[in-house]
Protein backbone atom coordinates (compact mmCIF):
# COMPACT_ATOMS: atom_id res chain seq x y z
CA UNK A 1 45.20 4.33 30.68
CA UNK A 2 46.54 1.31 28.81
CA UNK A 3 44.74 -2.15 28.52
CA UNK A 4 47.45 -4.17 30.80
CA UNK A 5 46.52 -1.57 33.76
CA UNK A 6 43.00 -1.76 33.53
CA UNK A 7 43.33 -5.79 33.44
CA UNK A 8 45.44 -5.11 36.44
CA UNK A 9 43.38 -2.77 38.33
CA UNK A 10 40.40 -5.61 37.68
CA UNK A 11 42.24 -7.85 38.36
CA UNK A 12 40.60 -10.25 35.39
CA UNK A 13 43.53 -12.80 32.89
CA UNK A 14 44.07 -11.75 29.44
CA UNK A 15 41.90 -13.73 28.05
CA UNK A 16 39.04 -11.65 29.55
CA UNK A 17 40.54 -8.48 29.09
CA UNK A 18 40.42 -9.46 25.59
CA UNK A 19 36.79 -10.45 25.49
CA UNK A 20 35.79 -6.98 26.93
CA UNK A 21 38.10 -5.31 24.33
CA UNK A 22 36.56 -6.75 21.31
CA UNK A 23 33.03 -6.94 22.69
CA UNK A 24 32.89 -10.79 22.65
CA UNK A 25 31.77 -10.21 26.89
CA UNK A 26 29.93 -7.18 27.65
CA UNK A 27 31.77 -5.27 30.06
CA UNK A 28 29.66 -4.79 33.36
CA UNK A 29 27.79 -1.37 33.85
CA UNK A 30 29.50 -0.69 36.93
CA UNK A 31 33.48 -0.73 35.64
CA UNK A 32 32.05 0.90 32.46
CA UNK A 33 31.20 3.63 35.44
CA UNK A 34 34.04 3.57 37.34
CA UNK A 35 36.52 3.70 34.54
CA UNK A 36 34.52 6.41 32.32
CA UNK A 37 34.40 8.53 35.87
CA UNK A 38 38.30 7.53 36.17
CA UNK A 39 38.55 9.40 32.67
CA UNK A 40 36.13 12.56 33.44
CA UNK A 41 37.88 13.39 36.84
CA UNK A 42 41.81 11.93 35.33
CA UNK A 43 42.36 9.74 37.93
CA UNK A 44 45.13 8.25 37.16
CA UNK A 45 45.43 3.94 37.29
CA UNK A 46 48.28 4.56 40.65
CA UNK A 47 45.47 6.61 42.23
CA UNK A 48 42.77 3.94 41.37
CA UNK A 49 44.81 1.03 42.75
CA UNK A 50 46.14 3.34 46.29
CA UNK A 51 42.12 3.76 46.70
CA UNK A 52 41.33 0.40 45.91
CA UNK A 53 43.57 -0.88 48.01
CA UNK A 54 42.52 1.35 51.10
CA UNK A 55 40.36 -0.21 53.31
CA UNK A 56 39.19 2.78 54.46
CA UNK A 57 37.79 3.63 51.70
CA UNK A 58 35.34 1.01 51.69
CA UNK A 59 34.41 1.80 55.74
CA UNK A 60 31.04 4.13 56.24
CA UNK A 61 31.74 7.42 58.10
């Protein structure tokens, strides 16, 4: 999981993805989640942006 895909997954500019990189901006709780679970289970950026682009996945069953 490289730096560019996680700024593109975010969708956030460089300039962010640097200030979450070196601390400068604390990165929110929740992505700290999502990308730490991402890691745990190895779901893999392609999977992350298929289910985040899903709208499905968002709808209650």
């Amino acid at each position: 999981m490289s730096a560019s895909d996680i700024q593109e997954l975010l969708g956030i500019d460089e300039q962010t993805r640097r200030r979450l990189a070196t601390g400068e901006q604390s990165v929110p709780r929740c992505v700290a989640l999502c990308l730490w679970l991402m890691a745990a289970y190895g779901v893999s950026i392609l999977e992350a942006r298929v289910l985040s682009e899903d709208p499905s996945v968002a709808k209650p069953a």
